[in-house]
N, C-alpha and C. Protein backbone atom coordinates (compact mmCIF):
# COMPACT_ATOMS: atom_id res chain seq x y z
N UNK A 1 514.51 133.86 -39.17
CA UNK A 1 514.03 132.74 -38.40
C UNK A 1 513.00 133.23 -37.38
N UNK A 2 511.66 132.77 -37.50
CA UNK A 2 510.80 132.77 -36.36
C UNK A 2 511.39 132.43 -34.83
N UNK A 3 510.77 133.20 -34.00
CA UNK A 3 511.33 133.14 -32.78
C UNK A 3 510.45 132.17 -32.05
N UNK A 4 510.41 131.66 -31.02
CA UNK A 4 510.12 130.55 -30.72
C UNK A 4 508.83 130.77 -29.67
N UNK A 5 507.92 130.39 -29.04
CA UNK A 5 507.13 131.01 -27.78
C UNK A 5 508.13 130.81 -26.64
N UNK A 6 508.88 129.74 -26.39
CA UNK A 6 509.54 130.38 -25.49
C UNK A 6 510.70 131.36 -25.25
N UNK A 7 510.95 131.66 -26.67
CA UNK A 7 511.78 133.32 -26.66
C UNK A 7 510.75 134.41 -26.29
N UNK A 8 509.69 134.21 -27.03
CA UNK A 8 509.15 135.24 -27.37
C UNK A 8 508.10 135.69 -25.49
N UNK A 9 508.19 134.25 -24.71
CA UNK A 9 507.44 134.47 -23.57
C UNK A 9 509.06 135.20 -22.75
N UNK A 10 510.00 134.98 -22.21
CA UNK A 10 511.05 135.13 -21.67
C UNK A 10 511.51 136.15 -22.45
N UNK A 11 511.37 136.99 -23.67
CA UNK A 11 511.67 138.09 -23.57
C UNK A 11 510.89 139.43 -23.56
N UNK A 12 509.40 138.66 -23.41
CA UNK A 12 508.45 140.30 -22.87
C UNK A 12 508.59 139.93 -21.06
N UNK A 13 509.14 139.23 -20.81
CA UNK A 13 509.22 139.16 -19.69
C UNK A 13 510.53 140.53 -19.06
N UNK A 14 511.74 139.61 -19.81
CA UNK A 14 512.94 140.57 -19.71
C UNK A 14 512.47 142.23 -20.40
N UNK A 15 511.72 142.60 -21.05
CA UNK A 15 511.71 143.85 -21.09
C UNK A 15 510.52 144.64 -20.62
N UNK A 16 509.64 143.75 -19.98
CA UNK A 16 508.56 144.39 -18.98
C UNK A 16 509.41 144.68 -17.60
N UNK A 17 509.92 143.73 -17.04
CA UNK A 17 510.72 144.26 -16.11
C UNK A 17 512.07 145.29 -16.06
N UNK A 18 512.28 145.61 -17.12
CA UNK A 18 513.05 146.98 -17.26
C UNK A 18 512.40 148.04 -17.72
N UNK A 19 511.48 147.85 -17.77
CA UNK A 19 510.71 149.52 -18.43
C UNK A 19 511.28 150.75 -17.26
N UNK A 20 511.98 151.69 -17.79
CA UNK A 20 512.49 152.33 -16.59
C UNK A 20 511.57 153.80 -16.31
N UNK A 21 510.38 153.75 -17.02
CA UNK A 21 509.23 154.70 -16.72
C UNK A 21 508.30 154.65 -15.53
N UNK A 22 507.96 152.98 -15.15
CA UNK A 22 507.28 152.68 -14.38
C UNK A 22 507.25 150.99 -13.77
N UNK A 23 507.57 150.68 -12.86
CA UNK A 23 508.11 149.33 -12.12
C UNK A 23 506.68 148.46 -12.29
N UNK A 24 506.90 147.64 -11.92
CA UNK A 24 505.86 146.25 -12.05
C UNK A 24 505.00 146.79 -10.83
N UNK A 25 505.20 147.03 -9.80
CA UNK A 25 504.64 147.03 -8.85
C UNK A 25 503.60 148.79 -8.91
N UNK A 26 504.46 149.41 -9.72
CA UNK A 26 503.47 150.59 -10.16
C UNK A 26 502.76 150.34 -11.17
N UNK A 27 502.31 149.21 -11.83
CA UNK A 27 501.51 149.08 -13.14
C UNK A 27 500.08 149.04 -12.24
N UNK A 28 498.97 149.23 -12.99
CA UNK A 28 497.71 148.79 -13.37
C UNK A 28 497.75 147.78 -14.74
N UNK A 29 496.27 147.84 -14.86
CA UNK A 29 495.38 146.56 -15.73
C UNK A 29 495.89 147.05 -17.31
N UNK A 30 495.81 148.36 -17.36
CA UNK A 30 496.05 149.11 -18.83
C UNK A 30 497.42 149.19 -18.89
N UNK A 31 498.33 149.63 -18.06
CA UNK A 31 499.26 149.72 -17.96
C UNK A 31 500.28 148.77 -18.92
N UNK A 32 499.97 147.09 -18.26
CA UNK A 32 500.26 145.87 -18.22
C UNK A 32 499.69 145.63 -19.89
N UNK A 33 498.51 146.04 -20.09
CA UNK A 33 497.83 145.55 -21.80
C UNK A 33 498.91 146.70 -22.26
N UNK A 34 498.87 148.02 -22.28
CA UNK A 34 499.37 148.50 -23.10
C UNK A 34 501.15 148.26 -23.43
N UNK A 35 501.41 147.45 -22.50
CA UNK A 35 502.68 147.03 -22.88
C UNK A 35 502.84 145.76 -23.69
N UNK A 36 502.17 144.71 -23.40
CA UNK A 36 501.88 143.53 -24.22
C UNK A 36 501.56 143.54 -25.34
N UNK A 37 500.71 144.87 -25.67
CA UNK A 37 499.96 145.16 -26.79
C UNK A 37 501.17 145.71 -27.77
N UNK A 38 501.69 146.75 -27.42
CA UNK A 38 503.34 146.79 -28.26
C UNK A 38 503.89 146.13 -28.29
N UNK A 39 504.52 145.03 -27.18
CA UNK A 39 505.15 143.91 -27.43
C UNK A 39 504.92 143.11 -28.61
N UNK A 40 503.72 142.73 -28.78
CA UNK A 40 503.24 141.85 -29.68
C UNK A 40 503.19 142.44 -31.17
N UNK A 41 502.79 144.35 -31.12
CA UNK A 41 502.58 144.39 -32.80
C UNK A 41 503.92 144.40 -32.70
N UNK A 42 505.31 144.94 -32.53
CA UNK A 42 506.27 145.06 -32.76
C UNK A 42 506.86 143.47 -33.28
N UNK A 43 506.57 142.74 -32.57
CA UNK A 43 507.06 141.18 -33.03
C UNK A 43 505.95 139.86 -33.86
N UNK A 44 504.82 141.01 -34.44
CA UNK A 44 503.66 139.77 -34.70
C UNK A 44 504.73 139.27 -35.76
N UNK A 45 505.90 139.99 -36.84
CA UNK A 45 506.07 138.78 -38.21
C UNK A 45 507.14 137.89 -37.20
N UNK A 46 507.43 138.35 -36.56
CA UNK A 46 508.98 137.69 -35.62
C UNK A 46 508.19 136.13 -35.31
N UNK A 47 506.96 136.20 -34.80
CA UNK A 47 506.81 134.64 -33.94
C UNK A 47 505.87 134.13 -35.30
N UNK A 48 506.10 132.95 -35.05
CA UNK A 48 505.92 131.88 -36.52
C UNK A 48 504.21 132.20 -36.29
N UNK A 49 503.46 132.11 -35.66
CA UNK A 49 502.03 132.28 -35.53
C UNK A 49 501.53 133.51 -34.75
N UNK A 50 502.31 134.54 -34.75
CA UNK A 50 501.62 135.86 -33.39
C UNK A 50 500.36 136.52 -34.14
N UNK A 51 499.66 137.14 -33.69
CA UNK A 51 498.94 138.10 -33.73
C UNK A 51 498.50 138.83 -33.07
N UNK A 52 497.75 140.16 -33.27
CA UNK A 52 497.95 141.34 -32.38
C UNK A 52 496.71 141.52 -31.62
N UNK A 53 495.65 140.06 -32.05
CA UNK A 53 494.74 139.80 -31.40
C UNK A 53 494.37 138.75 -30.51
N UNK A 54 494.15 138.89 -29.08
CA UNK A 54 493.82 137.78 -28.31
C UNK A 54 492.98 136.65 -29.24
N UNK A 55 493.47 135.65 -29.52
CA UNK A 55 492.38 134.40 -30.09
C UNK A 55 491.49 133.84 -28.48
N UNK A 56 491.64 134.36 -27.90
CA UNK A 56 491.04 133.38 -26.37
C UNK A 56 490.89 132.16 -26.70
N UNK A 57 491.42 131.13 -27.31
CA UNK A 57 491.87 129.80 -27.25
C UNK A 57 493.27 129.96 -27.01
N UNK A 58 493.63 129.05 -26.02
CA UNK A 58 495.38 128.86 -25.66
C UNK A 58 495.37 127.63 -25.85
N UNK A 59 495.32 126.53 -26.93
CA UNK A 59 495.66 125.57 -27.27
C UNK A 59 495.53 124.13 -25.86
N UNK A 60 496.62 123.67 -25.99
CA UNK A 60 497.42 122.76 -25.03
C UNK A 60 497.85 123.54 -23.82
N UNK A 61 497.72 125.12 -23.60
CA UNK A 61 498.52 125.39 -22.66
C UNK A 61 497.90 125.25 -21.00
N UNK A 62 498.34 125.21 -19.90
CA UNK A 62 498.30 124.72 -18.77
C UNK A 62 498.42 125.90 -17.98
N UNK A 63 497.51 126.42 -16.70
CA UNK A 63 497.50 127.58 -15.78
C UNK A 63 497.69 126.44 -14.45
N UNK A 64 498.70 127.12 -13.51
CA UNK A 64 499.53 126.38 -12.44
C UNK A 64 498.48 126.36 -11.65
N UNK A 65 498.35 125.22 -11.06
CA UNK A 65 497.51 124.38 -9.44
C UNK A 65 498.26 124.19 -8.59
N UNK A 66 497.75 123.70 -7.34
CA UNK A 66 498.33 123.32 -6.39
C UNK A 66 498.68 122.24 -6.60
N UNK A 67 500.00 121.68 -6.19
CA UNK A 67 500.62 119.93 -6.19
C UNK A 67 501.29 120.20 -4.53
N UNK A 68 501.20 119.32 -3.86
CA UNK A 68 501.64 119.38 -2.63
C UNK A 68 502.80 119.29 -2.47
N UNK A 69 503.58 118.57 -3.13
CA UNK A 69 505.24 117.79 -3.55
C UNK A 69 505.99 119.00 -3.78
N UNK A 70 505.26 119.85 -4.62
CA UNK A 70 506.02 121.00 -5.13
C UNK A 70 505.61 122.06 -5.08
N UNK A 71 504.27 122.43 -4.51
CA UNK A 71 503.70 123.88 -4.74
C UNK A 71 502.70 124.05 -6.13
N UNK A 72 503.34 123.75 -7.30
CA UNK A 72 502.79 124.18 -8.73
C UNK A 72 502.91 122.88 -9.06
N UNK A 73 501.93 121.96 -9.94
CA UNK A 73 502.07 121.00 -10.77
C UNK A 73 502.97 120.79 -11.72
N UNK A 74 503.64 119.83 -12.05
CA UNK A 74 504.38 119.60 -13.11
C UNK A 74 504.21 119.39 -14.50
N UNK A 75 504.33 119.83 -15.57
CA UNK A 75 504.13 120.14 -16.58
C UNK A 75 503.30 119.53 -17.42
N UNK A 76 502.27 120.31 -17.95
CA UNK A 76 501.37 119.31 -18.29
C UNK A 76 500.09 119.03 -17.15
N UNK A 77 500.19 119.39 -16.25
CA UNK A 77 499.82 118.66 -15.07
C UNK A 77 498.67 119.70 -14.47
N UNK A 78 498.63 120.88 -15.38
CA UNK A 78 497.79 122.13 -14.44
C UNK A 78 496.33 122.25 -14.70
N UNK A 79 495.83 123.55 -14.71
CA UNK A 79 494.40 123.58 -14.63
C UNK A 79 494.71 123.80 -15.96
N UNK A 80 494.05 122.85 -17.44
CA UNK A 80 493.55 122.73 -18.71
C UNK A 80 492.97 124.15 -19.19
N UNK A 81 493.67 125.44 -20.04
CA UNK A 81 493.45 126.42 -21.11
C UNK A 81 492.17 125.73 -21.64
N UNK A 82 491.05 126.42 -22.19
CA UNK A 82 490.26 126.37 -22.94
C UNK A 82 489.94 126.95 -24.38
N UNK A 83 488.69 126.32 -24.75
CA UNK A 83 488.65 127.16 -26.22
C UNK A 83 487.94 128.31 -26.36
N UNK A 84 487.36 128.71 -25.01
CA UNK A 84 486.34 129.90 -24.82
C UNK A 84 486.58 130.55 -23.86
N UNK A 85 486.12 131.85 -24.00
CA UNK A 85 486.61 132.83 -22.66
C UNK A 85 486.00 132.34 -21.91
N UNK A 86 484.32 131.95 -21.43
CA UNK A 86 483.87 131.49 -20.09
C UNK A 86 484.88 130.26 -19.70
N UNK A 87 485.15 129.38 -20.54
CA UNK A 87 486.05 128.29 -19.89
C UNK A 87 487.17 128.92 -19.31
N UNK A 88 488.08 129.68 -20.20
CA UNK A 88 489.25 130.00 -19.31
C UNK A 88 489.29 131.02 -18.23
N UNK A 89 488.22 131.80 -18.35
CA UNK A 89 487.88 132.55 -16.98
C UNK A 89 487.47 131.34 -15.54
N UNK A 90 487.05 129.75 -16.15
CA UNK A 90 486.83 129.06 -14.85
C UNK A 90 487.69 128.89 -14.66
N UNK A 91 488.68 128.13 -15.54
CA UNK A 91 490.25 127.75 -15.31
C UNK A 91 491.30 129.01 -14.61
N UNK A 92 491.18 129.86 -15.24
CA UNK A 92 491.63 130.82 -14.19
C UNK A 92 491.37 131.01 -12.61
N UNK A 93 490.37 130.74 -12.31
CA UNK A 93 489.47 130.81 -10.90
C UNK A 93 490.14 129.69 -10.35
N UNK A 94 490.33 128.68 -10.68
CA UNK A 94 490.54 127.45 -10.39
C UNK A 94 492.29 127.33 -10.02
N UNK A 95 493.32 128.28 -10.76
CA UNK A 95 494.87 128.26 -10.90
C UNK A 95 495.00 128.82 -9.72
N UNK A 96 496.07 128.76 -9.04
CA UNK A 96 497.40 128.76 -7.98
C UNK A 96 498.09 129.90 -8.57
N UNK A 97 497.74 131.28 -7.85
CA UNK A 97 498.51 132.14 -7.83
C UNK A 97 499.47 132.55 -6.95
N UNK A 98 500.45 132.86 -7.37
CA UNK A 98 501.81 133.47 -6.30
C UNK A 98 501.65 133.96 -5.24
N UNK A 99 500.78 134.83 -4.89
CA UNK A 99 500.32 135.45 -4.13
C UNK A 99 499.25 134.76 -3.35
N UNK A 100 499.01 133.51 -3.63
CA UNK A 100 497.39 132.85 -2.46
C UNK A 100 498.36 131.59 -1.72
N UNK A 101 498.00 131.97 -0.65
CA UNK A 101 498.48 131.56 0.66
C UNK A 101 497.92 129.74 0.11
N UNK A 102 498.60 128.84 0.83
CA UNK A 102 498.08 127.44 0.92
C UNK A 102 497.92 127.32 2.15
């Protein structure tokens, strides 16, 4: 059985944060790819559509904004994924990160 994206997001999550070589807070940029990058060949037949290559289209998916009510918008509700890297590099610019003060 194909694993689902939200297995497959919630468990590079659960095993990025146990890597017991080097903590989240000790990663860099390569660091962070070269773990995703195993993540993914190890499980490309596992997820019904993976591959071991960025498509830079993310479909339907949504990068978190500001909502006042709650901090992050509600689902559906965020800065709009694109079909091109310049688009999602604006959309990125545009998202509500953890770390930026309101």
């Amino acid at each position: 059985m194909a694993a689902t994206a939200n297995q497959a997001m919630w468990g590079f999550r659960f095993w990025l944060k146990r890597n017991p070589y080097k903590s989240i807070e000790a990663m860099n940029s390569d660091d962070f790819d070269n773990m995703f990058n195993a993540f993914m060949a190890v499980n490309v037949t596992a997820l019904a559509t993976g591959t071991t290559t960025d498509p830079l289209t993310y479909g339907t998916l949504d990068y978190p904004k500001y909502a006042a009510a709650t901090r992050y918008a509600t689902d559906g509700a965020g800065v709009a994924a694109g079909t091109t890297l310049a688009t999602n590099i604006a959309a990125c610019a545009q998202s509500l990160y953890p770390e930026q003060g309101i």
